[in-house]
N, C-alpha and C. Protein backbone atom coordinates (compact mmCIF):
# COMPACT_ATOMS: atom_id res chain seq x y z
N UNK A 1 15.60 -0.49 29.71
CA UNK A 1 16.84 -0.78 29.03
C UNK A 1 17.65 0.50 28.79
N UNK A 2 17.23 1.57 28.40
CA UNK A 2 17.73 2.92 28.16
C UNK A 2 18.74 3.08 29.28
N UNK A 3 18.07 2.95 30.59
CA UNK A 3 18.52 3.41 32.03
C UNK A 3 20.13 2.53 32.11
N UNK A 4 19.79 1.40 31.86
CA UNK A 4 21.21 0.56 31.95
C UNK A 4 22.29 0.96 31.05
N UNK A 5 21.56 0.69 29.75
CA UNK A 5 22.60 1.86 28.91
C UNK A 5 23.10 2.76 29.27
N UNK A 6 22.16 4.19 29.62
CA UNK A 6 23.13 5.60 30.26
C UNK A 6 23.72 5.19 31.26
N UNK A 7 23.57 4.11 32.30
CA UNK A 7 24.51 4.15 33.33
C UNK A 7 25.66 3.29 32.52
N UNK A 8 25.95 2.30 31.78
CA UNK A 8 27.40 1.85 31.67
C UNK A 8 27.81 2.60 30.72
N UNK A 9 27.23 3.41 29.77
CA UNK A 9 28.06 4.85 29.35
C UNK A 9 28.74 5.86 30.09
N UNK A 10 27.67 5.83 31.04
CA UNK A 10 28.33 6.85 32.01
C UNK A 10 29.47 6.10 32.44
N UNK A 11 29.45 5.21 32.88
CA UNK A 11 30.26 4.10 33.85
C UNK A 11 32.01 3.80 32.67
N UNK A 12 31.46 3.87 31.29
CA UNK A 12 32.50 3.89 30.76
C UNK A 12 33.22 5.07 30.01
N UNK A 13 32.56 6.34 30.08
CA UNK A 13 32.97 7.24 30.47
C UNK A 13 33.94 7.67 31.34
N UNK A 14 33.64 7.67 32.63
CA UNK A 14 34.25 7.33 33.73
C UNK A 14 36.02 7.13 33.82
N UNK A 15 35.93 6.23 33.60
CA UNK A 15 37.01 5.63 33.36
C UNK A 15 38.11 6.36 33.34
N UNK A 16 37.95 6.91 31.80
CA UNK A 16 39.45 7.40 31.21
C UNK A 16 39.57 8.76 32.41
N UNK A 17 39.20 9.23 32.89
CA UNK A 17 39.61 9.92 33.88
C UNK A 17 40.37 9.47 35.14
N UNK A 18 39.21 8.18 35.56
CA UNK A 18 40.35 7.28 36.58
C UNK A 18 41.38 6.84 36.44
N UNK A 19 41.64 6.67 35.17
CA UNK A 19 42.75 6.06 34.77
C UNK A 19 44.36 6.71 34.90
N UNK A 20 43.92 8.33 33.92
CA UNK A 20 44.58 9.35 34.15
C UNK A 20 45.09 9.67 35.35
N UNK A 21 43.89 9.73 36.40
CA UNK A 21 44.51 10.21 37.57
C UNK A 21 45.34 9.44 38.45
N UNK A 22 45.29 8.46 38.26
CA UNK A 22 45.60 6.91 38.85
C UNK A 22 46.61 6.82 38.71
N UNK A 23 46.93 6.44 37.07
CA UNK A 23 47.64 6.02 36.02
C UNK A 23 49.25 6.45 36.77
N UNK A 24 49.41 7.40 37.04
CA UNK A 24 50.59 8.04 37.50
C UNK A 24 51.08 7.45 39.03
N UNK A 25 50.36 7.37 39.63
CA UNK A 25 50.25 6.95 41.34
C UNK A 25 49.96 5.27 41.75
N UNK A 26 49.28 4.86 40.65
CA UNK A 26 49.04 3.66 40.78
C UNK A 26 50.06 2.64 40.51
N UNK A 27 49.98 1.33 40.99
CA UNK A 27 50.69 0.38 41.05
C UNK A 27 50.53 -0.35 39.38
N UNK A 28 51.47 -0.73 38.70
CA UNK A 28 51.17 -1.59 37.41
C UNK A 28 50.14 -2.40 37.34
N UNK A 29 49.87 -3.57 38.42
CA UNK A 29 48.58 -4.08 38.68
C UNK A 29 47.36 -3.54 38.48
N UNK A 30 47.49 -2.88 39.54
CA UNK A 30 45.43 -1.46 39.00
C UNK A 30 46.05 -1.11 38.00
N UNK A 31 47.12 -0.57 37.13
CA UNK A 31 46.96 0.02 35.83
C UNK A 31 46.56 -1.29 35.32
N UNK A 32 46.90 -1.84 34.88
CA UNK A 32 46.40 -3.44 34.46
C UNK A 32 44.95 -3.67 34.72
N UNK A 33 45.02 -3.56 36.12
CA UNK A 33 43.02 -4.17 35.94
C UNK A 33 42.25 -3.21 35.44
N UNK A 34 42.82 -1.72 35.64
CA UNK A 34 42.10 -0.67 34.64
C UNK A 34 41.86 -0.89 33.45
N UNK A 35 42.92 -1.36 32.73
CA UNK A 35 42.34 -1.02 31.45
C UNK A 35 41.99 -2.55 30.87
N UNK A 36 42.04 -3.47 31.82
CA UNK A 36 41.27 -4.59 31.43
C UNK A 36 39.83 -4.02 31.89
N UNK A 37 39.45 -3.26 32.73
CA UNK A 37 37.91 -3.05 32.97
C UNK A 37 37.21 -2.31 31.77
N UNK A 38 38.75 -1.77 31.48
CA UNK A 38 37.81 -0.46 30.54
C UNK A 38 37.58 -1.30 29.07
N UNK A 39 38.54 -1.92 28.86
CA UNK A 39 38.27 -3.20 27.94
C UNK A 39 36.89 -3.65 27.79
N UNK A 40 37.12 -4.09 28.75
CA UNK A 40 35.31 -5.36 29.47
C UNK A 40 34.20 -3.50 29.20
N UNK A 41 34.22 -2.97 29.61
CA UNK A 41 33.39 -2.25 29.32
C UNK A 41 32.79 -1.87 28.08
N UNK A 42 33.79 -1.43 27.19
CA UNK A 42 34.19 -0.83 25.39
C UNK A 42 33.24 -2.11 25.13
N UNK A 43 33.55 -3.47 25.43
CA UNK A 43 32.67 -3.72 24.43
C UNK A 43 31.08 -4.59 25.12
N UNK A 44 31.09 -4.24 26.94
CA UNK A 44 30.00 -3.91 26.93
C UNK A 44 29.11 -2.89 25.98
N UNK A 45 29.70 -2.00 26.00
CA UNK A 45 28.81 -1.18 25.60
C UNK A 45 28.62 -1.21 24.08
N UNK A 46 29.57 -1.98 23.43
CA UNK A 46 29.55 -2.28 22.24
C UNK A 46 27.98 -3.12 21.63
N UNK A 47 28.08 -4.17 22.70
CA UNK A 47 27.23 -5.34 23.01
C UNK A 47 25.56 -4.35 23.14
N UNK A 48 25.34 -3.59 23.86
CA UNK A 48 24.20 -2.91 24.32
C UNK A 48 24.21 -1.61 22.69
N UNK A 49 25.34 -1.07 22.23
CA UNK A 49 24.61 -0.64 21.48
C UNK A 49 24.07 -1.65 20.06
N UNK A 50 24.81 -2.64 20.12
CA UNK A 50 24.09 -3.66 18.84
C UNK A 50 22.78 -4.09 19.27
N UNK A 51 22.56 -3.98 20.80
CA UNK A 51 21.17 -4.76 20.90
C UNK A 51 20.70 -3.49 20.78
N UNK A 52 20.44 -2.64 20.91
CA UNK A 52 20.03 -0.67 20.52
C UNK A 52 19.36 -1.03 19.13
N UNK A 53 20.68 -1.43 18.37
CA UNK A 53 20.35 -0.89 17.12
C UNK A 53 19.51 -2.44 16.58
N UNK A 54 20.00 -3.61 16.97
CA UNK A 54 18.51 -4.39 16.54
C UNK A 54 17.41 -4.47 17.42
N UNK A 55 16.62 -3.88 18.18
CA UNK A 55 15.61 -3.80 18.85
C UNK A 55 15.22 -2.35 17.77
N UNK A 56 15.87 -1.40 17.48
CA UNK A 56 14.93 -0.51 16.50
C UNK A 56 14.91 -0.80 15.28
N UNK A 57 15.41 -1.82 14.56
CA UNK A 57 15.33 -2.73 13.50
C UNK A 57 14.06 -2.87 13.69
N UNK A 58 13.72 -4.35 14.77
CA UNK A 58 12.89 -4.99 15.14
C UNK A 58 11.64 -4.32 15.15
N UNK A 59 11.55 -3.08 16.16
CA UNK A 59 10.40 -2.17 16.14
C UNK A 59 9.83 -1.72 14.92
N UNK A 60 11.14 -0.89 13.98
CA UNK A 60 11.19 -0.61 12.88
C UNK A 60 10.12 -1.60 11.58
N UNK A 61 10.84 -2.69 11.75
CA UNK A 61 10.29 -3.92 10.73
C UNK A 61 8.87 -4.12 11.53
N UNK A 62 8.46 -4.30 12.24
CA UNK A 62 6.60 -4.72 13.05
C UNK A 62 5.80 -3.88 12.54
N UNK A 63 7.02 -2.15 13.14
CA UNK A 63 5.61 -1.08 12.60
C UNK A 63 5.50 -1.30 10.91
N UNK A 64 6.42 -1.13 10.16
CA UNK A 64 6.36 -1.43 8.86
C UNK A 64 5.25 -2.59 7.95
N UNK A 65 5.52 -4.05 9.37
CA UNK A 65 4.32 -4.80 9.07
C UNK A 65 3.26 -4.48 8.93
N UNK A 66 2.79 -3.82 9.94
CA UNK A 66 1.32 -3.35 10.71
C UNK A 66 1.65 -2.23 9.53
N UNK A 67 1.70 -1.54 9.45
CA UNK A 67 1.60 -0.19 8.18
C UNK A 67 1.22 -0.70 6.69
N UNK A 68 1.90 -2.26 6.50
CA UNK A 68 1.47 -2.87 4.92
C UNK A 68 0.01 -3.92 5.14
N UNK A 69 0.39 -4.35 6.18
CA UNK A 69 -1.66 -4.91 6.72
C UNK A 69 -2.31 -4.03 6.99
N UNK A 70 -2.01 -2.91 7.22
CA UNK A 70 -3.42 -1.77 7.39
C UNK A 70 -4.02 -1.45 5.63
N UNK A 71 -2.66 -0.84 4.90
CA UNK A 71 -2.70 -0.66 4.33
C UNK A 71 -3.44 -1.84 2.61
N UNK A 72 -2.70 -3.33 3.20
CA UNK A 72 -3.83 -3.98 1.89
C UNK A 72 -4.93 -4.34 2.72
N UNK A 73 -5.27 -4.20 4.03
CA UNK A 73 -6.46 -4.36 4.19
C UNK A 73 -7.55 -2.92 3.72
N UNK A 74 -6.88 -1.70 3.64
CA UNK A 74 -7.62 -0.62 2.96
C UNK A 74 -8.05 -0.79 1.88
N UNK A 75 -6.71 -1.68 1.17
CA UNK A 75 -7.28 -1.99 -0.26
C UNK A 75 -8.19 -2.71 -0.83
N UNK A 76 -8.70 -3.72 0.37
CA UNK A 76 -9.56 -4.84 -0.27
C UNK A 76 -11.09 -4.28 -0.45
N UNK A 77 -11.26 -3.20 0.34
CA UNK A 77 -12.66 -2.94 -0.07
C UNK A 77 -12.84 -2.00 -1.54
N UNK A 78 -11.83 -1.56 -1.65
CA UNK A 78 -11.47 -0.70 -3.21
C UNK A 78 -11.54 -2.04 -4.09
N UNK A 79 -11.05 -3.09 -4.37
CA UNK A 79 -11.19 -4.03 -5.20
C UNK A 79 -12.60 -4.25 -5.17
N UNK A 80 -13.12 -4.82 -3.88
CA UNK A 80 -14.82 -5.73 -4.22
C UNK A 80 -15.29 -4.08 -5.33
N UNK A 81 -15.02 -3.10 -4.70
CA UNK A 81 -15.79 -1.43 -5.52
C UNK A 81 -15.44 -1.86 -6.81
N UNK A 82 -14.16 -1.92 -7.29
CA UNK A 82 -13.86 -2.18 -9.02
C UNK A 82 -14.43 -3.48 -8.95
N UNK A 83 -14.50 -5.01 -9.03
CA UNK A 83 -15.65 -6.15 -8.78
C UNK A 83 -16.47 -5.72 -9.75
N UNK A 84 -17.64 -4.64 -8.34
CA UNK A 84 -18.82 -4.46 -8.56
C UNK A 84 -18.78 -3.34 -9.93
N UNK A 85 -18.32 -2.39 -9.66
CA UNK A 85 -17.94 -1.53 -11.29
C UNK A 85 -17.83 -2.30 -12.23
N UNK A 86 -16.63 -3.05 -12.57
CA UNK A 86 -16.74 -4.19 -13.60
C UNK A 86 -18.62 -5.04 -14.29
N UNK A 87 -18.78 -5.08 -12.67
CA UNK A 87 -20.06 -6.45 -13.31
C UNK A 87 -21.18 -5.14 -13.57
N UNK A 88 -21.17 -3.78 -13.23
CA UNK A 88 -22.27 -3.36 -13.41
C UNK A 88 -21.68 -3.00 -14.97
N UNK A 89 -21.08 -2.21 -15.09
CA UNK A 89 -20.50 -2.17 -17.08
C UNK A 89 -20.44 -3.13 -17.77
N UNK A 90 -20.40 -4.45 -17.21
CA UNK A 90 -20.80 -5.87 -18.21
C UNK A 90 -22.86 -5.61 -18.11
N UNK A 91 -23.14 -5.09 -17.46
CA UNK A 91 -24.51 -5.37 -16.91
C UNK A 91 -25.21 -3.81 -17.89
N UNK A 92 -24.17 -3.13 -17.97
CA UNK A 92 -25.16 -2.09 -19.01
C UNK A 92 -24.55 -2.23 -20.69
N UNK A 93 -23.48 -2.96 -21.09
CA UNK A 93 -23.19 -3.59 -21.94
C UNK A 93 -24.34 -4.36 -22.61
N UNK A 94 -24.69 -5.28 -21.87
CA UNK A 94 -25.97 -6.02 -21.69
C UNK A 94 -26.92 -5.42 -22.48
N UNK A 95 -27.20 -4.70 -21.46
CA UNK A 95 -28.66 -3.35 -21.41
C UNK A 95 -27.93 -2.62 -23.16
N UNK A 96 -26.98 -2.40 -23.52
CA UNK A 96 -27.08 -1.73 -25.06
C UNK A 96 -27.11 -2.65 -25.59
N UNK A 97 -26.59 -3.59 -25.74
CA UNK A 97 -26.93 -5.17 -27.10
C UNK A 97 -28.00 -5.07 -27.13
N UNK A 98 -29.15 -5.41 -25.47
CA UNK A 98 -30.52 -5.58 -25.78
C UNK A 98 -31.60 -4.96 -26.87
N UNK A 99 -30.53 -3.23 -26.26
CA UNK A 99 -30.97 -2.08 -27.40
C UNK A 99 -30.96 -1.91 -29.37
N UNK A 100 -29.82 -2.67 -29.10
CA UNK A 100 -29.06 -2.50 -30.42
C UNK A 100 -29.88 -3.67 -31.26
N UNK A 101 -30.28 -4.53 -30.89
CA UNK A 101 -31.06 -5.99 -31.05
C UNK A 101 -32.13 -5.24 -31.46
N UNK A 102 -32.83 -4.69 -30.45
CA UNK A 102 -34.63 -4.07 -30.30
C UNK A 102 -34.06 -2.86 -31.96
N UNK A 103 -33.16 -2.82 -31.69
CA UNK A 103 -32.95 -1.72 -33.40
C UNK A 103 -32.62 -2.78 -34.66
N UNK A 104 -32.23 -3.71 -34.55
CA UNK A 104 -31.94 -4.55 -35.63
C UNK A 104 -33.56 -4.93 -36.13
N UNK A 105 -34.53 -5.32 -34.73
CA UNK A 105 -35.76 -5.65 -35.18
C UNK A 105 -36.63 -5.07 -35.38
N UNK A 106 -36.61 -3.87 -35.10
CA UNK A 106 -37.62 -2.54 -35.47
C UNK A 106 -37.00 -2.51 -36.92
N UNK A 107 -35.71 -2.80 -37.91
CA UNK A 107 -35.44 -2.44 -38.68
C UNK A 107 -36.02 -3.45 -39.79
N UNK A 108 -35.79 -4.50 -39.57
CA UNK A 108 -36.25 -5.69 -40.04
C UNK A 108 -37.74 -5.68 -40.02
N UNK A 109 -38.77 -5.14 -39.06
CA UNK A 109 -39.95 -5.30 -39.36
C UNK A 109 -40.55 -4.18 -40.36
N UNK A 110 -39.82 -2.97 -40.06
CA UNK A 110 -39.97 -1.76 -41.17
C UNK A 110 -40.00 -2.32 -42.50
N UNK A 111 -38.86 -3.23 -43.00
CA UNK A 111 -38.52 -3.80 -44.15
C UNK A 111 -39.23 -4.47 -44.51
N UNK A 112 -40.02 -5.52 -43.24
CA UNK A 112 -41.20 -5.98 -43.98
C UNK A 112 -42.37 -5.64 -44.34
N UNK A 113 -42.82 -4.13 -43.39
CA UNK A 113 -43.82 -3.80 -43.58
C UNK A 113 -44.23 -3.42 -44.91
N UNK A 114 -44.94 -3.98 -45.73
CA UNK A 114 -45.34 -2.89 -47.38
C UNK A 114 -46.08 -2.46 -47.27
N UNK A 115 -47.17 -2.33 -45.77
CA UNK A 115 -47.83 -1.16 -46.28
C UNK A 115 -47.61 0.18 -46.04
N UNK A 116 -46.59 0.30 -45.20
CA UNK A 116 -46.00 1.37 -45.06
C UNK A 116 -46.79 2.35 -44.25
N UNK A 117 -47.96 2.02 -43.48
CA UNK A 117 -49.05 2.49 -42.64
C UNK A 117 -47.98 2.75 -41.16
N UNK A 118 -47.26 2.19 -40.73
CA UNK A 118 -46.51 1.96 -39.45
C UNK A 118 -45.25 2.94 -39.41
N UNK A 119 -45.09 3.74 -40.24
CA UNK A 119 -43.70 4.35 -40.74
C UNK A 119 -43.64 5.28 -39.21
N UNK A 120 -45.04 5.80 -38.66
CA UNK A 120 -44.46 6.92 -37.39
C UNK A 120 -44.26 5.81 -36.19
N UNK A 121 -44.59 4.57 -36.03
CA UNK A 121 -44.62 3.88 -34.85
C UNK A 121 -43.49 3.46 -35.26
N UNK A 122 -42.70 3.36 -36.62
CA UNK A 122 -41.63 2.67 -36.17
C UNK A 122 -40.36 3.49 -35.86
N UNK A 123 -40.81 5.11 -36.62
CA UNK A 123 -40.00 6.00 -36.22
C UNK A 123 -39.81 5.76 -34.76
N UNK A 124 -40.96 6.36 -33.91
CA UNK A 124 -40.48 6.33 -32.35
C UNK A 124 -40.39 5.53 -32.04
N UNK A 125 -40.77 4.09 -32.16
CA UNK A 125 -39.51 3.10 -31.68
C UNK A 125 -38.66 3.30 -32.05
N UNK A 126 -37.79 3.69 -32.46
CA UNK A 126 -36.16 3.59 -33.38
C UNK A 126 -35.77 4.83 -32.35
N UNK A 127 -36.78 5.95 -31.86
CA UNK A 127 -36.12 6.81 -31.04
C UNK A 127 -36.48 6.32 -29.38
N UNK A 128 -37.35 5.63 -29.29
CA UNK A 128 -36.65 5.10 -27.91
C UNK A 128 -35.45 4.12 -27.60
N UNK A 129 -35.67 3.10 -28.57
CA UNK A 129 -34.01 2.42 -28.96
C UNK A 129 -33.19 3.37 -28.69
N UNK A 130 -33.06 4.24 -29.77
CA UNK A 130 -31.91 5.24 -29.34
C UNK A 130 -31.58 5.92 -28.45
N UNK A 131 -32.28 6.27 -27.58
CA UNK A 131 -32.22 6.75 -26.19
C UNK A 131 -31.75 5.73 -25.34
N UNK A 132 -32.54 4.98 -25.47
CA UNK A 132 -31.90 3.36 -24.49
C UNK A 132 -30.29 2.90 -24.71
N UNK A 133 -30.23 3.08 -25.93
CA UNK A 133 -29.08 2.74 -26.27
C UNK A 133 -28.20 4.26 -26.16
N UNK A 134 -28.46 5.34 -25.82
CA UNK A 134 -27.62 6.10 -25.86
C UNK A 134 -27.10 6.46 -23.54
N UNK A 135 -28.36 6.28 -23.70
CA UNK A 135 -28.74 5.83 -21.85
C UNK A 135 -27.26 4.91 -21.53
N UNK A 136 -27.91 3.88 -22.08
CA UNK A 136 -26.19 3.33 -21.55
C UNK A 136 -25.11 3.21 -22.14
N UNK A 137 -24.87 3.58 -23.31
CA UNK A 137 -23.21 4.34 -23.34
C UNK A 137 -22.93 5.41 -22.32
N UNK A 138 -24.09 6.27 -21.61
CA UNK A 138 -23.37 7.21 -20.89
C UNK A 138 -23.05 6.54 -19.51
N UNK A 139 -24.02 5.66 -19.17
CA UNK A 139 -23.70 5.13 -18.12
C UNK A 139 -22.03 4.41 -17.89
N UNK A 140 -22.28 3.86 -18.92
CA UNK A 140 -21.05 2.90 -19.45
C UNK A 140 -19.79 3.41 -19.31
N UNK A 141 -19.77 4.96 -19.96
CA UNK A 141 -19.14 5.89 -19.82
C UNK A 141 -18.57 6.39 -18.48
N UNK A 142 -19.91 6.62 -17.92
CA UNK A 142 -19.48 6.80 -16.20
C UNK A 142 -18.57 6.08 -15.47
N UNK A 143 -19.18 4.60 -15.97
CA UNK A 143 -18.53 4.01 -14.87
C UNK A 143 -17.14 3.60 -14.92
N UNK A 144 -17.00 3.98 -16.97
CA UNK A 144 -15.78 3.78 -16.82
C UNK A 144 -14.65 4.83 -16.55
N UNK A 145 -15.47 5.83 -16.46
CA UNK A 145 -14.49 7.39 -15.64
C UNK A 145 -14.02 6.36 -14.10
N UNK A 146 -15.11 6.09 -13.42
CA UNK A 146 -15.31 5.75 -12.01
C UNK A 146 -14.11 4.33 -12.26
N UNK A 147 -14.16 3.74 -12.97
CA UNK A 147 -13.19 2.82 -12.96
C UNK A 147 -11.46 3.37 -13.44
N UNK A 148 -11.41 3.93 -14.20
CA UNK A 148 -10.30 4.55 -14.16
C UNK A 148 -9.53 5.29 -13.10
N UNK A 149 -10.10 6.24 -12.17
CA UNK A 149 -10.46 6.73 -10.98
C UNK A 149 -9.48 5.75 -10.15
N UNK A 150 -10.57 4.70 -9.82
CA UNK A 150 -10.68 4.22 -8.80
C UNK A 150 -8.91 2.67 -9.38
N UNK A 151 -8.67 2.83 -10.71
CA UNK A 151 -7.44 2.01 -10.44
C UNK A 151 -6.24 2.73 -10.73
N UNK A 152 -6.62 3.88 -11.02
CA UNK A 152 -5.29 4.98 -9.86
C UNK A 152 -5.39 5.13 -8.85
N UNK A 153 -6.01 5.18 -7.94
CA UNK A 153 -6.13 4.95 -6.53
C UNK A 153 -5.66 3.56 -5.96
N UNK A 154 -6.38 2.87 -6.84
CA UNK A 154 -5.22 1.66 -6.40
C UNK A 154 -4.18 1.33 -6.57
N UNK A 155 -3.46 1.85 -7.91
CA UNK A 155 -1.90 1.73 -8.10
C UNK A 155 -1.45 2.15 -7.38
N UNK A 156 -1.77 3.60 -6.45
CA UNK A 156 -1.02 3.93 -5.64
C UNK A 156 -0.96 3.67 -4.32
N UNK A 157 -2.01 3.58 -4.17
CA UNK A 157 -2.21 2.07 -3.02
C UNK A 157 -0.82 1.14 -3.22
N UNK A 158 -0.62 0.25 -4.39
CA UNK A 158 0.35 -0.67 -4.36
C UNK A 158 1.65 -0.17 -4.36
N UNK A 159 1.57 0.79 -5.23
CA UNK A 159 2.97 1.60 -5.14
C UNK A 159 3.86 1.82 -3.85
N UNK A 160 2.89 2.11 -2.92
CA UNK A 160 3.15 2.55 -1.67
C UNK A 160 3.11 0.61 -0.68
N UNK A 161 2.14 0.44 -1.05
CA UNK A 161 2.50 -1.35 -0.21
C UNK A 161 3.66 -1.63 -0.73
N UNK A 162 4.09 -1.81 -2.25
CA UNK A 162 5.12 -2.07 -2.11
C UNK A 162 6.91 -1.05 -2.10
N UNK A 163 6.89 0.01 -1.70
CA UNK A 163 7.79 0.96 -1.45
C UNK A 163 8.15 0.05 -0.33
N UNK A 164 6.89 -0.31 1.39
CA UNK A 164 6.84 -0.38 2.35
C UNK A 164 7.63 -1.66 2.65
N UNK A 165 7.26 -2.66 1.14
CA UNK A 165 7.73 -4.19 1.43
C UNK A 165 9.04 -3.66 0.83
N UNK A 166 9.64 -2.76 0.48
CA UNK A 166 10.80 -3.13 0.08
C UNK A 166 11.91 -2.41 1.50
N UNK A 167 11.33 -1.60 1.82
CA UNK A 167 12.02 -0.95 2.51
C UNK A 167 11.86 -2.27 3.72
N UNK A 168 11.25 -3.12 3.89
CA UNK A 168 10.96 -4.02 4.73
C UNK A 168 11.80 -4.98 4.44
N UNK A 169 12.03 -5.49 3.84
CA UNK A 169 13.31 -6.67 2.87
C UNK A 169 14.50 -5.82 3.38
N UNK A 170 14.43 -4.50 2.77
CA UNK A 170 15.80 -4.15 2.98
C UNK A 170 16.28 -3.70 5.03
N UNK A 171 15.07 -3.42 5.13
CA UNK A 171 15.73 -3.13 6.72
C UNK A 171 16.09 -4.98 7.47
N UNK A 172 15.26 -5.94 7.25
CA UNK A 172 15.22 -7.18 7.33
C UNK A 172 16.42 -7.86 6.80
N UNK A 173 17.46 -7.24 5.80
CA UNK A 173 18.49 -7.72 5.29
C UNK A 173 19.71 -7.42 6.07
N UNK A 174 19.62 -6.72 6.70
CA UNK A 174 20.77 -5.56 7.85
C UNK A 174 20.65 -4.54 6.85
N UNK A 175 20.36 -4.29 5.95
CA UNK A 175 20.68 -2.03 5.01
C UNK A 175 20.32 -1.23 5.76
């Protein structure tokens, strides 16, 4: 398509020179069909550059497609990742209640104990509780660094899908 283009550019190019030289020597008739050709040409070429400019629309808007399906298909495996982040911080949530429980009842049996014979066994239970329970706040902690992390990475993920859909609307609108 290019090739046809440069030639009726060239071809209407052309012209205003023939015309000139003509123009003077020539009969009213060829001046006449001259510049009816050059006419017919102007908006040949008018015609070829609108199909120019929507065929790189066209190109324009596909690659843009293919650039926002690459792109939320990048994203979907970052979601199942936050998913699984989510259910594992419900899952060490879990794991501290269990803890916090195992401390309510080490506390409660202390209270019942009167003879007061059990006071070091219930100490170190109360310090493995606490470890357990301190175990997963850090975890908890982690993952919620790792989740924070990971949904800035995805905002900008969307940020950018949708920059892509807009600029996509708008090239799709004629802008």
């Amino acid at each position: 398509m290019p090739n046809v283009t440069a030639a009726f550019l060239a071809l209407a190019l052309a012209i205003p020179p023939l015309q000139a030289q003509q123009a003077s020597s020539a009969p009213p008739e060829v001046s006449a069909e001259l510049s009816a050709m050059r006419r017919s040409l102007d908006q040949i070429v008018q015609l070829l550059q609108q199909l120019v400019q929507q065929t790189a629309r066209r190109d324009t808007a596909s690659l843009l497609m293919g650039r926002i399906e690459m792109a939320e298909r990048r994203l979907a495996p970052q979601m199942d990742q936050m998913r699984q982040l989510r259910a594992d911080r419900q899952a060490q949530e879990g794991e501290r209640e269990k803890y916090q429980g195992m401390s309510a009842s080490v506390d409660a049996m202390e209270r019942a104990d009167r003879s007061g014979m059990n006071v070091d066994a219930f100490a170190a239970e109360r310090r493995r509780v606490s470890a357990g329970i301190a175990a997963a706040e850090a975890r908890i902690a982690g993952i919620d660094g790792q989740i924070a992390e990971l949904e800035r990475d995805i905002a900008a993920r969307r940020q950018a899908i949708d920059t892509m859909d807009a600029q996509l609307s708008q090239l799709l609108s004629g802008g």
